[in-house]
PDB file of N, CA and C in Angstrom:
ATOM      1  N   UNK A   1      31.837  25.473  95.222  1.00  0.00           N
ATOM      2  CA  UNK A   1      31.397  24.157  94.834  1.00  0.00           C
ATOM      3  C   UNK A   1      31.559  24.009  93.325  1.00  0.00           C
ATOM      4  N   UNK A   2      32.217  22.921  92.723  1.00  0.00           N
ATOM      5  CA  UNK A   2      32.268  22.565  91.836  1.00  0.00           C
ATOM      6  C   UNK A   2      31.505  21.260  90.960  1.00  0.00           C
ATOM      7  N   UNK A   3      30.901  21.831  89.882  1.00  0.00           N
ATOM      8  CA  UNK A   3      30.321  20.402  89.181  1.00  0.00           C
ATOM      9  C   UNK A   3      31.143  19.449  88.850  1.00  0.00           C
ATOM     10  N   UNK A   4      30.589  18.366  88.549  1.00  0.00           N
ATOM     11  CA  UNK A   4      31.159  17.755  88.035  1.00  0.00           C
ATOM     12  C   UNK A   4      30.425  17.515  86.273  1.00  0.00           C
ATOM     13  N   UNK A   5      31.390  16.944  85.432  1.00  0.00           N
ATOM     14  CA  UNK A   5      30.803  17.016  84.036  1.00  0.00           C
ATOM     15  C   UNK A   5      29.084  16.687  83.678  1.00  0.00           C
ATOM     16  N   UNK A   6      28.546  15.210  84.668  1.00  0.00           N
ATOM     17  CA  UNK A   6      27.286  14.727  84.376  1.00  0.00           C
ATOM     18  C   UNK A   6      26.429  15.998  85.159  1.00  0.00           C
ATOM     19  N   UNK A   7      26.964  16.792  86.078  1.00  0.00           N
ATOM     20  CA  UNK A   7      25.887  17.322  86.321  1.00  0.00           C
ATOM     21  C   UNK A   7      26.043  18.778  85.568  1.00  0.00           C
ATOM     22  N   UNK A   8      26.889  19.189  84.905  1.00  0.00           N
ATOM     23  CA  UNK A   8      26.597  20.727  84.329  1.00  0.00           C
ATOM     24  C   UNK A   8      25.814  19.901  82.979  1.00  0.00           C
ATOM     25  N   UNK A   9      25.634  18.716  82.532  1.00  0.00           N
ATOM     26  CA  UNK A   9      25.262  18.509  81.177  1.00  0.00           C
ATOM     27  C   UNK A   9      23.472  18.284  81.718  1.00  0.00           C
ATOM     28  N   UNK A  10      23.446  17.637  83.015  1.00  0.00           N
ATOM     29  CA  UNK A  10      22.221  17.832  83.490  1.00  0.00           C
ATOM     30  C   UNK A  10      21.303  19.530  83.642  1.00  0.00           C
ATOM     31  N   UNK A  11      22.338  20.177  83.330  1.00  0.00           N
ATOM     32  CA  UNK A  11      21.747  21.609  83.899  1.00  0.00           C
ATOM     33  C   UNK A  11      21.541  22.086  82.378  1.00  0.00           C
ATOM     34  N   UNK A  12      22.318  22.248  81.481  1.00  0.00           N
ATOM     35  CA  UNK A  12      22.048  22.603  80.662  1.00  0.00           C
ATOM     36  C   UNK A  12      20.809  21.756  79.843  1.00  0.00           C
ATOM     37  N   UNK A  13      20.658  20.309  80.201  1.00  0.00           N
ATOM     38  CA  UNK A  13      19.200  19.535  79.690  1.00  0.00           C
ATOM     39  C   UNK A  13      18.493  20.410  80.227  1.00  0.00           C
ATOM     40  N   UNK A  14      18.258  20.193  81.615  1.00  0.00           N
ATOM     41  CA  UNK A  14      17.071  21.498  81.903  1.00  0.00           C
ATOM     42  C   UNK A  14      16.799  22.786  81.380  1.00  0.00           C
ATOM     43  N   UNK A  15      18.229  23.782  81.025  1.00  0.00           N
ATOM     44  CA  UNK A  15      17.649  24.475  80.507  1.00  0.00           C
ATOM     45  C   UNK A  15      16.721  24.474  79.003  1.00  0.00           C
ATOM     46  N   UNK A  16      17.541  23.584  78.513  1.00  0.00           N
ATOM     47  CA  UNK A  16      16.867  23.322  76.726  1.00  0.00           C
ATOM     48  C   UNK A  16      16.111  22.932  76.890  1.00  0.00           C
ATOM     49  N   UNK A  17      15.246  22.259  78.130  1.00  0.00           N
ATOM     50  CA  UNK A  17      13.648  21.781  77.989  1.00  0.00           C
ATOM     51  C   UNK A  17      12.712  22.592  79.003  1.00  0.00           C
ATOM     52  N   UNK A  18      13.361  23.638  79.070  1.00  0.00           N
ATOM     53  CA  UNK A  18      12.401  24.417  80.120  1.00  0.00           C
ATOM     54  C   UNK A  18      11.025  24.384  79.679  1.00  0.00           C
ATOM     55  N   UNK A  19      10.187  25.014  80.201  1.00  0.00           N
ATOM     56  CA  UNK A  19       8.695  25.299  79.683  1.00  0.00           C
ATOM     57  C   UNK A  19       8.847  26.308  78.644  1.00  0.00           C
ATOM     58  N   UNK A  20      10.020  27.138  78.388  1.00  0.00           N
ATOM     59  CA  UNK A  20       9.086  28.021  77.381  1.00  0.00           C
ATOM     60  C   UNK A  20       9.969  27.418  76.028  1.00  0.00           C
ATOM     61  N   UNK A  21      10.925  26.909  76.080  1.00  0.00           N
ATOM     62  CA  UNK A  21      11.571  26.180  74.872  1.00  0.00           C
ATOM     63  C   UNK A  21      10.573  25.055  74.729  1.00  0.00           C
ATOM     64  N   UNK A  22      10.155  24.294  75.708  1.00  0.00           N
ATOM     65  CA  UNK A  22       9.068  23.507  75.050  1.00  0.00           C
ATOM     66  C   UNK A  22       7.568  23.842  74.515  1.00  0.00           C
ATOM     67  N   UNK A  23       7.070  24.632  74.793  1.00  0.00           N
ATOM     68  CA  UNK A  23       6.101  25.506  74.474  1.00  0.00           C
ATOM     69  C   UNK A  23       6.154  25.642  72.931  1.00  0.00           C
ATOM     70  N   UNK A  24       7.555  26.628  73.024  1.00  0.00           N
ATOM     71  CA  UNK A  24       7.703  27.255  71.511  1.00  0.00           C
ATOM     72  C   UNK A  24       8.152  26.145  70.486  1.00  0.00           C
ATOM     73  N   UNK A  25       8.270  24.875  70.937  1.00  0.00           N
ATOM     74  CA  UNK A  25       8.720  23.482  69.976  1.00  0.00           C
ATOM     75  C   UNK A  25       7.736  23.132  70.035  1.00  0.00           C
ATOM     76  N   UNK A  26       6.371  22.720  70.379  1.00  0.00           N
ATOM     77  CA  UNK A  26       5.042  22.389  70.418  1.00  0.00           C
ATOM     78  C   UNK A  26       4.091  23.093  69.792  1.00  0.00           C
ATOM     79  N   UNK A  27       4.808  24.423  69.189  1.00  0.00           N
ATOM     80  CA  UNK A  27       3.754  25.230  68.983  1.00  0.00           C
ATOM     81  C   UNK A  27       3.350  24.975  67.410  1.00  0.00           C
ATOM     82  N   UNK A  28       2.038  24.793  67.032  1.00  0.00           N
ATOM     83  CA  UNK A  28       1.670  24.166  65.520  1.00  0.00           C
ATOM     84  C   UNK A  28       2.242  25.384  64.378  1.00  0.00           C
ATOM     85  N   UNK A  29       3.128  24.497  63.443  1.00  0.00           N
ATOM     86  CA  UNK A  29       3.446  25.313  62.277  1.00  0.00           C
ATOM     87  C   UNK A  29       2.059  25.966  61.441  1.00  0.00           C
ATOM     88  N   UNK A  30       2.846  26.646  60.634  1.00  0.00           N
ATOM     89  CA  UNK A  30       1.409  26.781  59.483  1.00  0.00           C
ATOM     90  C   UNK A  30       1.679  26.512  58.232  1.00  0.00           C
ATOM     91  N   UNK A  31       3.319  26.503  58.200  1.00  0.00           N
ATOM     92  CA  UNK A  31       3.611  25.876  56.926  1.00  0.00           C
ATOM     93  C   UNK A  31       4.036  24.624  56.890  1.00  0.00           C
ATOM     94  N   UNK A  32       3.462  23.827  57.424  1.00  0.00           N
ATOM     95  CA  UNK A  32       3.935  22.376  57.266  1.00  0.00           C
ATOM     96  C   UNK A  32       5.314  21.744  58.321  1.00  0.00           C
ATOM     97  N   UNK A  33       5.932  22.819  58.076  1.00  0.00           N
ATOM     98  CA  UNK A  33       7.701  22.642  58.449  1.00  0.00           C
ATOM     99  C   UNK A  33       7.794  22.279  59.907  1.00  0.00           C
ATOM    100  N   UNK A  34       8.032  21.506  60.651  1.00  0.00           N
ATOM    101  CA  UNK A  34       8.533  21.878  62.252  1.00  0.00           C
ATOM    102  C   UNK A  34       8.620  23.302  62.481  1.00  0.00           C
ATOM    103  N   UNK A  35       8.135  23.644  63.760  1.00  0.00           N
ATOM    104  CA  UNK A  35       8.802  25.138  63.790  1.00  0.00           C
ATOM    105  C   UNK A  35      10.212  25.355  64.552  1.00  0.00           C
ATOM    106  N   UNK A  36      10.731  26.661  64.535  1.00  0.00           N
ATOM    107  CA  UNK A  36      11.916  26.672  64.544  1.00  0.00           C
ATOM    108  C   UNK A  36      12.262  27.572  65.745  1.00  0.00           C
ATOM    109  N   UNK A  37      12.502  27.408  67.172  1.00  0.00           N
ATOM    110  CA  UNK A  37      12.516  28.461  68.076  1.00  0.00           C
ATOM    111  C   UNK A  37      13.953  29.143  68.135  1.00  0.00           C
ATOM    112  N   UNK A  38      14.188  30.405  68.178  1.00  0.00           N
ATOM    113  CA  UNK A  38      15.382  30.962  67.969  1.00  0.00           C
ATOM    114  C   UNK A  38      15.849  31.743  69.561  1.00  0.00           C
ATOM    115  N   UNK A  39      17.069  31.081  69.564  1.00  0.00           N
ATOM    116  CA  UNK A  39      17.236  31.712  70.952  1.00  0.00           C
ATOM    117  C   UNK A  39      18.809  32.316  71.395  1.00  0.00           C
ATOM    118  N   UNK A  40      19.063  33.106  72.370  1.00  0.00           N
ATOM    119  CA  UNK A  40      20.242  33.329  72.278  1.00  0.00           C
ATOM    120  C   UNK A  40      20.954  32.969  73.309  1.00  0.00           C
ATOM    121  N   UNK A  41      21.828  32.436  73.216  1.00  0.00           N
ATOM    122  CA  UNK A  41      22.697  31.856  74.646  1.00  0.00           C
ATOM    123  C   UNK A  41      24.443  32.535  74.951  1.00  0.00           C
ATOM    124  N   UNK A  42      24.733  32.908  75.709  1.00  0.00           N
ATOM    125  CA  UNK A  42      25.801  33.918  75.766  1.00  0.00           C
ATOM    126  C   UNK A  42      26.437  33.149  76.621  1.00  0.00           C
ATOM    127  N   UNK A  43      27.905  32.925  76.782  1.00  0.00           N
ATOM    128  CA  UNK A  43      28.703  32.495  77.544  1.00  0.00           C
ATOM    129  C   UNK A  43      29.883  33.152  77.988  1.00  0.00           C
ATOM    130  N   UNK A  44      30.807  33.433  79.223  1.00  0.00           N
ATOM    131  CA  UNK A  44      31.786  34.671  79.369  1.00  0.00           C
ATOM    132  C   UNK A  44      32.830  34.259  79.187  1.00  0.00           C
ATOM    133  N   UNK A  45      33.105  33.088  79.336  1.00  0.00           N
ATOM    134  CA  UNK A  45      34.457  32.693  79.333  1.00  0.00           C
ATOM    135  C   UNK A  45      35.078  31.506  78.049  1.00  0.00           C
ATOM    136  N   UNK A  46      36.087  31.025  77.994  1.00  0.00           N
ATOM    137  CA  UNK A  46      36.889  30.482  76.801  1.00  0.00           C
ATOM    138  C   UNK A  46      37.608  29.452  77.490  1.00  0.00           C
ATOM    139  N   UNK A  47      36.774  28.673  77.714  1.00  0.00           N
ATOM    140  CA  UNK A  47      37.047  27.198  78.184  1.00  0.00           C
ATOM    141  C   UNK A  47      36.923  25.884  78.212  1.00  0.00           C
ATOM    142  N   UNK A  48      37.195  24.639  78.765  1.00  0.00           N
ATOM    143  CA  UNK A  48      36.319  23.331  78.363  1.00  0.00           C
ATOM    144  C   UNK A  48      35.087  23.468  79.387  1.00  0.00           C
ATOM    145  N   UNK A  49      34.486  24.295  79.952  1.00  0.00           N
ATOM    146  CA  UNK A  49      33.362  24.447  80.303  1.00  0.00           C
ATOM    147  C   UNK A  49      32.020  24.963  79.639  1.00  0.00           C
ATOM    148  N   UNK A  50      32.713  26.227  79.031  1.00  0.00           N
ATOM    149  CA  UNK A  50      31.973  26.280  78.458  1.00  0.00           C
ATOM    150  C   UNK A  50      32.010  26.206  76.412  1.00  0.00           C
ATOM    151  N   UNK A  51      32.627  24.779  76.568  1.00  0.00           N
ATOM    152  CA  UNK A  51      33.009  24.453  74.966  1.00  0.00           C
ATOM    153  C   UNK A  51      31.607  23.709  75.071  1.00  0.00           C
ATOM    154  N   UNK A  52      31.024  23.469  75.934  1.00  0.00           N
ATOM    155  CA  UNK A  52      29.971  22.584  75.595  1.00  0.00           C
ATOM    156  C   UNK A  52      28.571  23.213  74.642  1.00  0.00           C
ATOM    157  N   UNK A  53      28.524  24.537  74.853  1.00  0.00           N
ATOM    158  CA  UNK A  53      27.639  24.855  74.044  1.00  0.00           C
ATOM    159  C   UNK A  53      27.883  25.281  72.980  1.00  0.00           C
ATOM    160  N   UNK A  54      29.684  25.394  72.501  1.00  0.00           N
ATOM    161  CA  UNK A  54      30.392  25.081  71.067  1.00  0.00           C
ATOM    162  C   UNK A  54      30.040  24.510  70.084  1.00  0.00           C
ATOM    163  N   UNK A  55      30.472  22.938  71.235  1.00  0.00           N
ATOM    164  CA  UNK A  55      30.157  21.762  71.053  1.00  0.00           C
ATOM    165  C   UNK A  55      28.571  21.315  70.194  1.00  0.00           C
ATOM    166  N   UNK A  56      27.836  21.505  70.680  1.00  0.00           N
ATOM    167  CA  UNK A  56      26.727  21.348  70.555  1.00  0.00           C
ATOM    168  C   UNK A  56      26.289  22.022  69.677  1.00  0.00           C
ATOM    169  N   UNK A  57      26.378  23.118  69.452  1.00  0.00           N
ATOM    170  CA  UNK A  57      26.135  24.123  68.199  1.00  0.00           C
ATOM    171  C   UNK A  57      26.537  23.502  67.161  1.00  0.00           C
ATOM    172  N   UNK A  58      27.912  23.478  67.029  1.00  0.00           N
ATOM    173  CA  UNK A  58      28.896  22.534  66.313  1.00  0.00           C
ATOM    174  C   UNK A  58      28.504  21.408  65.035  1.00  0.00           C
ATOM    175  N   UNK A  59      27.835  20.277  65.810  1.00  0.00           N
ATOM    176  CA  UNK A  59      27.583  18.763  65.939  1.00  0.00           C
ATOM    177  C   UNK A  59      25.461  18.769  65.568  1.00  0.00           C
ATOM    178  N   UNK A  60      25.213  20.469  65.428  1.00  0.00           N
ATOM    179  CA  UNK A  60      23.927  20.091  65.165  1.00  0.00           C
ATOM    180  C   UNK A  60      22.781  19.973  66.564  1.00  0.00           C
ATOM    181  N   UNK A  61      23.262  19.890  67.235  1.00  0.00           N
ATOM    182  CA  UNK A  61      22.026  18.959  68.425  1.00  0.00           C
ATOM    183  C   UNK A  61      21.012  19.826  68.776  1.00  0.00           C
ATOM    184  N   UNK A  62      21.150  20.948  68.452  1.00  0.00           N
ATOM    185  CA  UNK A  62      20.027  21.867  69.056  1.00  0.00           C
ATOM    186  C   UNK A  62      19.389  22.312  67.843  1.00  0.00           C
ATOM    187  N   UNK A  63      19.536  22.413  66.471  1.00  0.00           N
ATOM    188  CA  UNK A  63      19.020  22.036  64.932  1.00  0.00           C
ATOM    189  C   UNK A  63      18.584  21.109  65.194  1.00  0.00           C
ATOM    190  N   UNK A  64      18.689  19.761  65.670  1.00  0.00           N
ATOM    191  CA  UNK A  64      17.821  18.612  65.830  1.00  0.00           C
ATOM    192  C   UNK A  64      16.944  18.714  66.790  1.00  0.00           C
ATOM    193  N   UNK A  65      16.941  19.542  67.552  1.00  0.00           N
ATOM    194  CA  UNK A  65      15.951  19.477  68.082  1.00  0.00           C
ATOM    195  C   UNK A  65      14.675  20.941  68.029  1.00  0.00           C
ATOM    196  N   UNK A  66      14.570  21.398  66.928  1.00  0.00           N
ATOM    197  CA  UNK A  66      14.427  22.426  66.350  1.00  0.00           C
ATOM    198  C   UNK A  66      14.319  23.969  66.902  1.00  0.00           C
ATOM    199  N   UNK A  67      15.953  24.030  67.428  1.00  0.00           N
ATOM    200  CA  UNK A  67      16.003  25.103  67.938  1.00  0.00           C
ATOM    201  C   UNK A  67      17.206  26.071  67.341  1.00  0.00           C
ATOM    202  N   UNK A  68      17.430  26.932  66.886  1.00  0.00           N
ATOM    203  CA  UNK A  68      18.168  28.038  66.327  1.00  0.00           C
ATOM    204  C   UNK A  68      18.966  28.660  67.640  1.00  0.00           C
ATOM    205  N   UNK A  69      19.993  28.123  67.834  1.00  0.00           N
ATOM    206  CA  UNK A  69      20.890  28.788  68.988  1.00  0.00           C
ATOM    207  C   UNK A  69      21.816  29.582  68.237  1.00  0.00           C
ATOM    208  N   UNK A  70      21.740  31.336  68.801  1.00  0.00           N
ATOM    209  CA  UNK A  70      23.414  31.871  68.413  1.00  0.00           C
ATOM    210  C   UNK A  70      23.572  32.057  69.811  1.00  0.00           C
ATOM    211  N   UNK A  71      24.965  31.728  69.856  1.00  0.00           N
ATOM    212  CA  UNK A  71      26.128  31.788  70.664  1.00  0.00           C
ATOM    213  C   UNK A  71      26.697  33.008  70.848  1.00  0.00           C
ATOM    214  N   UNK A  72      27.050  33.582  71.723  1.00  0.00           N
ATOM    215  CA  UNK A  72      27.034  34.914  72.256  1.00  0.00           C
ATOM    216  C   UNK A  72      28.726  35.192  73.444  1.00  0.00           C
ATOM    217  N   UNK A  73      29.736  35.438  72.993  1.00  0.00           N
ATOM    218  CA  UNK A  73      30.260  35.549  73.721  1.00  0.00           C
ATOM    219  C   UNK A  73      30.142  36.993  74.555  1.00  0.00           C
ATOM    220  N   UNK A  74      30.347  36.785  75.474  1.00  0.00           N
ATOM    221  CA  UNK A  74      30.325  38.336  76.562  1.00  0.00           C
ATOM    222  C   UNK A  74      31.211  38.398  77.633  1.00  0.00           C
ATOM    223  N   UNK A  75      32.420  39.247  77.738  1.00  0.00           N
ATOM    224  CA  UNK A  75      33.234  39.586  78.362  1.00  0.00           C
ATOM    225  C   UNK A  75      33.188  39.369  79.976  1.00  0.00           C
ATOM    226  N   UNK A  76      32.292  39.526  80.441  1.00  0.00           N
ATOM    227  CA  UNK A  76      32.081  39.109  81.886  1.00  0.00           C
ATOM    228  C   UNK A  76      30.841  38.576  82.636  1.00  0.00           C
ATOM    229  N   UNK A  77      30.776  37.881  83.522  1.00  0.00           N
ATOM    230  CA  UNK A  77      29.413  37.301  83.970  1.00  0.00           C
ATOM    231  C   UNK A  77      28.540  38.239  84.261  1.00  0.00           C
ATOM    232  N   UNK A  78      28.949  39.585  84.714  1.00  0.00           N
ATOM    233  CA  UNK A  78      27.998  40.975  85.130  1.00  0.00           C
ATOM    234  C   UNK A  78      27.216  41.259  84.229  1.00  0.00           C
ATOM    235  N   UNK A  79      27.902  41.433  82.564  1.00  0.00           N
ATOM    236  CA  UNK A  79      27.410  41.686  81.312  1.00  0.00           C
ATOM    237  C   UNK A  79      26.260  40.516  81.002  1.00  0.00           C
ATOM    238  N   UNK A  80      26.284  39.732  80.797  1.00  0.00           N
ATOM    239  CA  UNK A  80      25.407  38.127  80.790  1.00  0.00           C
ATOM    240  C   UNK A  80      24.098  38.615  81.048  1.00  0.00           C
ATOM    241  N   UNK A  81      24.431  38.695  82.906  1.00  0.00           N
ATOM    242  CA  UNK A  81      23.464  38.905  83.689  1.00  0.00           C
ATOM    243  C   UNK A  81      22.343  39.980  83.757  1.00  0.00           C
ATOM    244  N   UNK A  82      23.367  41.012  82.723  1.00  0.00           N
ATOM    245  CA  UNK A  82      22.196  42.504  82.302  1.00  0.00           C
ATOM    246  C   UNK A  82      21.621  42.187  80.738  1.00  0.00           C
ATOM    247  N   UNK A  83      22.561  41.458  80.430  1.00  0.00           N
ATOM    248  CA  UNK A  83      21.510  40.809  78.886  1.00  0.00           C
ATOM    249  C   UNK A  83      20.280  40.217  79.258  1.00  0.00           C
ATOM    250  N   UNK A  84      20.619  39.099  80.010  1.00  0.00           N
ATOM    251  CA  UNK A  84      19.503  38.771  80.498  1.00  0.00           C
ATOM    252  C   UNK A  84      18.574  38.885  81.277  1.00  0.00           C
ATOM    253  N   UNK A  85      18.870  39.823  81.957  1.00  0.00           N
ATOM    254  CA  UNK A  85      17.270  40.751  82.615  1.00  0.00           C
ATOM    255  C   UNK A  85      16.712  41.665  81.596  1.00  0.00           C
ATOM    256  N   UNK A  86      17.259  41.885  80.639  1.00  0.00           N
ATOM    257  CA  UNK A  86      17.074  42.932  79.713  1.00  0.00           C
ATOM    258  C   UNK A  86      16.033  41.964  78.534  1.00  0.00           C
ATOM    259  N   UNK A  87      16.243  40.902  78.266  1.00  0.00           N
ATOM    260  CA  UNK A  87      15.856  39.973  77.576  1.00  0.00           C
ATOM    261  C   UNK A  87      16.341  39.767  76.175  1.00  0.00           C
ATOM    262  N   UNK A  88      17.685  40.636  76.276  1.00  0.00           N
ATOM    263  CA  UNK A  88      18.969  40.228  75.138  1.00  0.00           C
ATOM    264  C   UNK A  88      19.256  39.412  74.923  1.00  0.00           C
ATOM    265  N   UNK A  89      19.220  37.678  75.947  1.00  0.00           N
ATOM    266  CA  UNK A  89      19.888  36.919  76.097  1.00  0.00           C
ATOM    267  C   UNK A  89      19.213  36.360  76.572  1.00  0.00           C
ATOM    268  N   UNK A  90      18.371  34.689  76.339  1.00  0.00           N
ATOM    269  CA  UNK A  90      17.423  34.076  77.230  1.00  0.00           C
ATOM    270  C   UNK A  90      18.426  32.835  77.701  1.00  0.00           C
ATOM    271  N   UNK A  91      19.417  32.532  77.769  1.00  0.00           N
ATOM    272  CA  UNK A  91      20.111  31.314  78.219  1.00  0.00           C
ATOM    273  C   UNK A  91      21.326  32.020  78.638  1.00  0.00           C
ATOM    274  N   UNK A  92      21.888  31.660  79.478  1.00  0.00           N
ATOM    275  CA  UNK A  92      23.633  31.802  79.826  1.00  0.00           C
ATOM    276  C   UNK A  92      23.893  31.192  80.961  1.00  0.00           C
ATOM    277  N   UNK A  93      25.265  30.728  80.384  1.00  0.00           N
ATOM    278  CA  UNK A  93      26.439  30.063  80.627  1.00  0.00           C
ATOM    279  C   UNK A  93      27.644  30.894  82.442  1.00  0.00           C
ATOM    280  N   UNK A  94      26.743  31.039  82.858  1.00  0.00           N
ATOM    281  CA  UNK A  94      28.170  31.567  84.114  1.00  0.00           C
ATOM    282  C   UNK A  94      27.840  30.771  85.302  1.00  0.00           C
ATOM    283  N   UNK A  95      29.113  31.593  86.420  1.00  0.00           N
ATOM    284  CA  UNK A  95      28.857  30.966  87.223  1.00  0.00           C
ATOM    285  C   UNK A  95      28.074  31.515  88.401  1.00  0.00           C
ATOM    286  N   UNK A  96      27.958  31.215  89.498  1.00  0.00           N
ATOM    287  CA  UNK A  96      26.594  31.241  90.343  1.00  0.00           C
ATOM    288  C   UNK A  96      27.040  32.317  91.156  1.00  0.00           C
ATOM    289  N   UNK A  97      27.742  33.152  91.669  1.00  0.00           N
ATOM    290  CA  UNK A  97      27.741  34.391  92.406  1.00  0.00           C
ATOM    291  C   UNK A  97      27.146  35.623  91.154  1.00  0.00           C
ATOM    292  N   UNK A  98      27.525  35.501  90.171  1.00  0.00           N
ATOM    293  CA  UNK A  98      26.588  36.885  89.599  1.00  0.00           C
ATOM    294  C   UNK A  98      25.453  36.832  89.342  1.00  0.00           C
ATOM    295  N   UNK A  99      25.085  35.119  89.024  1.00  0.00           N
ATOM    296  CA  UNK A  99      23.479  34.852  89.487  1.00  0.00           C
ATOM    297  C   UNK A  99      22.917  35.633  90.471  1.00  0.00           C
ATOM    298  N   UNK A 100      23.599  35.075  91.610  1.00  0.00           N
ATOM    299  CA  UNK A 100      22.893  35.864  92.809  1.00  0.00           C
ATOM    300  C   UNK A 100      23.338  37.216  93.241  1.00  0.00           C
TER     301      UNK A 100
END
């Protein structure tokens, strides 16, 4: 099954507003400043699929919304998937069989 564009941009909204990205954007500064949640998002492949979180890095949008994304490339969806059980990696970009 394949997405289509409105809905992988829907998936990735969800992820950027999950509960714990919103949590950690809600959470009261102490120095005045917005606070700043830092997170890492890894993607495996080199494509217009996943240019979107390029994109976005790019253009600011996740600085506007005060979040510190590095971008993480990783050689295969297997690798991703052990970052992120490991908690190397709290966001990624693959597709749904190494999910499951």
């Amino acid at each position: 099954m394949r997405l289509t564009a409105s809905a992988r941009y829907a998936v990735l909204f969800s992820l950027l507003t999950s509960e714990v990205v919103t949590e950690a954007a809600l959470a009261p500064s102490t120095s005045g400043k917005p606070a700043v949640t830092k997170l890492r998002m890894s993607q495996s492949a080199v494509n217009t699929r996943s240019a979107v979180l390029w994109v976005a890095k790019g253009q600011g949008f996740f600085a506007k919304y005060g979040l510190d994304v590095e971008t993480i490339y990783l050689r295969s969806s297997n690798l991703q998937m052990a970052a992120m059980a490991t908690g190397d990696v709290q966001f990624g970009s693959s597709g749904g069989a190494p999910v499951l």
